[in-house]
Structures are given as structure tokens and as C-alpha cells.
Protein backbone atom coordinates (compact mmCIF):
# COMPACT_ATOMS: atom_id res chain seq x y z
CA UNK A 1 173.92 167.48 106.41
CA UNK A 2 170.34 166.85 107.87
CA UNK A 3 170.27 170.25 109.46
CA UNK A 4 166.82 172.09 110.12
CA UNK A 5 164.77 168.82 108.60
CA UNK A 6 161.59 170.69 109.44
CA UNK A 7 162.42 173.71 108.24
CA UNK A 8 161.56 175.43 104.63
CA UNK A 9 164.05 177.48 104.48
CA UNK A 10 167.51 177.10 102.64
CA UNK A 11 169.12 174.85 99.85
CA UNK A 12 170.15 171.31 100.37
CA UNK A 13 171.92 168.99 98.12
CA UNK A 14 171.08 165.91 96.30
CA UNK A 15 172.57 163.81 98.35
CA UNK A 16 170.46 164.58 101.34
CA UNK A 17 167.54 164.96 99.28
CA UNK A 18 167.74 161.21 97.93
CA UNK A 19 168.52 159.99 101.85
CA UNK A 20 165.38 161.94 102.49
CA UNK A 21 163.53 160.07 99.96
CA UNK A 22 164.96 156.58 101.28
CA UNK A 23 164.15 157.16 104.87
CA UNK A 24 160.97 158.38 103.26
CA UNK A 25 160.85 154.91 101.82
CA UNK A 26 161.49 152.47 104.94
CA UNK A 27 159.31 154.89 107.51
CA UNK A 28 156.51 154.27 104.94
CA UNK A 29 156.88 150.57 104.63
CA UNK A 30 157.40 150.44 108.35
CA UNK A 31 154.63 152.02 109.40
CA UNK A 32 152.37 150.40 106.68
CA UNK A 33 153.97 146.80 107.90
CA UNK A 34 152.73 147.58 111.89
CA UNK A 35 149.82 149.25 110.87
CA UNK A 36 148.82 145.90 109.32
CA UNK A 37 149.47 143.83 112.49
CA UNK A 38 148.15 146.43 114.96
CA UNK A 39 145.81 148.32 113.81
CA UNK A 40 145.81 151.10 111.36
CA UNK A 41 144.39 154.21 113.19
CA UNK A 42 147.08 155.45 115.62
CA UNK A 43 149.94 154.59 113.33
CA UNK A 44 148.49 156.32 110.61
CA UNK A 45 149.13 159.50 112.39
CA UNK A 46 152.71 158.19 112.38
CA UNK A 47 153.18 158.99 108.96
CA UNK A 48 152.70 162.85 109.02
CA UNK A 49 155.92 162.96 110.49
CA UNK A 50 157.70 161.67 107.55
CA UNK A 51 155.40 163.18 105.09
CA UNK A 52 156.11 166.55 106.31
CA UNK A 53 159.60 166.08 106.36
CA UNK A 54 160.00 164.97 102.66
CA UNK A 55 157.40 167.93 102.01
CA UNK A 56 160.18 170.63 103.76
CA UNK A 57 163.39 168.86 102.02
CA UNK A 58 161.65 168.91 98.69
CA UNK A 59 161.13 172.57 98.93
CA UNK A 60 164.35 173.36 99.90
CA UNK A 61 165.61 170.92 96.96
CA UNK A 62 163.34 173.04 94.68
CA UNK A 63 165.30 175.90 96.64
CA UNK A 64 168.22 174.73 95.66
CA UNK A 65 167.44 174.74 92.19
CA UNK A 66 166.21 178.42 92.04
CA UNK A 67 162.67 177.55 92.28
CA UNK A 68 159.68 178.35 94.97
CA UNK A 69 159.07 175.04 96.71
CA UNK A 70 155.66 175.29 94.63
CA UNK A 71 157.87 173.71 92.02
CA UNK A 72 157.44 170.08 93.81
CA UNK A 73 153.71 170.28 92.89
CA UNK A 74 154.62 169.75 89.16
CA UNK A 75 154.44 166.59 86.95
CA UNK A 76 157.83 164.59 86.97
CA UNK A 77 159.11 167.86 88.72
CA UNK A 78 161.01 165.07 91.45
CA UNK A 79 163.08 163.45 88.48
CA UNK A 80 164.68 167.13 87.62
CA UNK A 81 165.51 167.43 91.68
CA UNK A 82 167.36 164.01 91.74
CA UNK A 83 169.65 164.80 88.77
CA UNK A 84 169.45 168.42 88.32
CA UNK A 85 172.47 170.45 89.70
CA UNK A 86 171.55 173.43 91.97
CA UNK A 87 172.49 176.37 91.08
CA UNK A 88 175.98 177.52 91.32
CA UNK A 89 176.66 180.02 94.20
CA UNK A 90 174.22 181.92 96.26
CA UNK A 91 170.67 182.47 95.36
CA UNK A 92 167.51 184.13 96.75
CA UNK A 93 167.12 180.98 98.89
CA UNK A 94 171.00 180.92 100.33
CA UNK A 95 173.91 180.07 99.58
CA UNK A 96 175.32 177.02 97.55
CA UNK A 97 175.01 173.75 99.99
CA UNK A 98 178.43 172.87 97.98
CA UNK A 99 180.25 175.78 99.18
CA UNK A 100 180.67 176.52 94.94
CA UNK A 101 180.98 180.34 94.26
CA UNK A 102 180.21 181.46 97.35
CA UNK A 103 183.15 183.00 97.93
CA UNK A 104 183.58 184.81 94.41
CA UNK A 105 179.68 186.07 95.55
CA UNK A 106 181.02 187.41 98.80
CA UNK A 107 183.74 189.22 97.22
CA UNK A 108 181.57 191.25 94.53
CA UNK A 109 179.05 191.78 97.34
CA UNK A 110 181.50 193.79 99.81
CA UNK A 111 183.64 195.62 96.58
């Protein structure tokens, strides 16, 4: 779990997604929370880092799903991601983060 977080490429599950989303979460309120003592302008540069790590896991959540990680730009798109089930064995994106039908995949590929 939490391999490649900067990366776009692969599948992830939902599990890591929604950890994503609460570390997300706290970084945001974090940041926000010093900003307010400090001063906001070199803390707001803080908050790329998490941004573009939620944008990467969402994509490969979208991957995981048999989407393009375009997918995360539409409406209410994020509630199918947190309860959807990926799809079962490999895709065009990788194989399944589960380990489900990857084997059965590998078998038919080599026969």
C-alpha cells in the first residue's frame, strides 16, 4: 500500500484511496490552522503537495475502475470511487490491486 504516491500510473484500492482522502483532510486543516497564525503565503505553497497527491491517487482510483483518470473531473464522480468495486482482474491500467483474477488472466494470456 502507498506505493508510487506521485505517480499516475496503476490501480489502487479503496482502502488507500479513502486514507488518501483523510491525510488529504488533516494536511489541509493543518496547513490552513498555521497559515492562520503565521502567515498565509509560504504555507500556501504547502498545500500543492497534498493536492497533487490526492490528484495522482484519484486517477489511479479512476484506474482502478476502468476509467481514464479524466473520470475524477465528473460531478459526484468521487462517491462512485469510494464504494465502487474495481474491476475484477487485470485491465488496461494493471492488474487487480486485490490480487482477484489475476492469475486466471495470466493463464489465458500464456495458453
Amino acid at each position: 500500500m502507498f506505493k508510487a504516491v506521485f505517480s499516475f500510473k496503476g490501480r489502487i484500492r479503496r482502502t488507500e484511496y479513502v486514507l488518501t482522502q483523510i491525510f488529504y483532510l488533516i494536511c489541509l486543516y493543518s496547513i490552513i490552522a498555521i497559515a492562520e497564525t503565521e502567515g498565509s503565503e509560504p504555507f500556501s505553497l504547502l498545500l500543492l503537495i497534498p493536492i497533487y497527491i490526492l490528484i495522482a491517487q484519484t486517477a489511479k482510483r479512476c484506474h482502478d475502475r476502468g476509467s481514464s483518470g479524466w473520470f475524477m473531473l465528473v460531478p459526484f464522480y468521487g462517491i462512485i470511487l469510494l464504494f465502487g468495486a474495481g474491476d475484477y482482474g487485470p485491465n488496461e491500467y494493471g492488474d487487480n490491486p486485490k490480487g482477484e483474477g489475476n492469475e486466471r488472466q495470466s493463464a489465458e494470456h500464456y495458453n
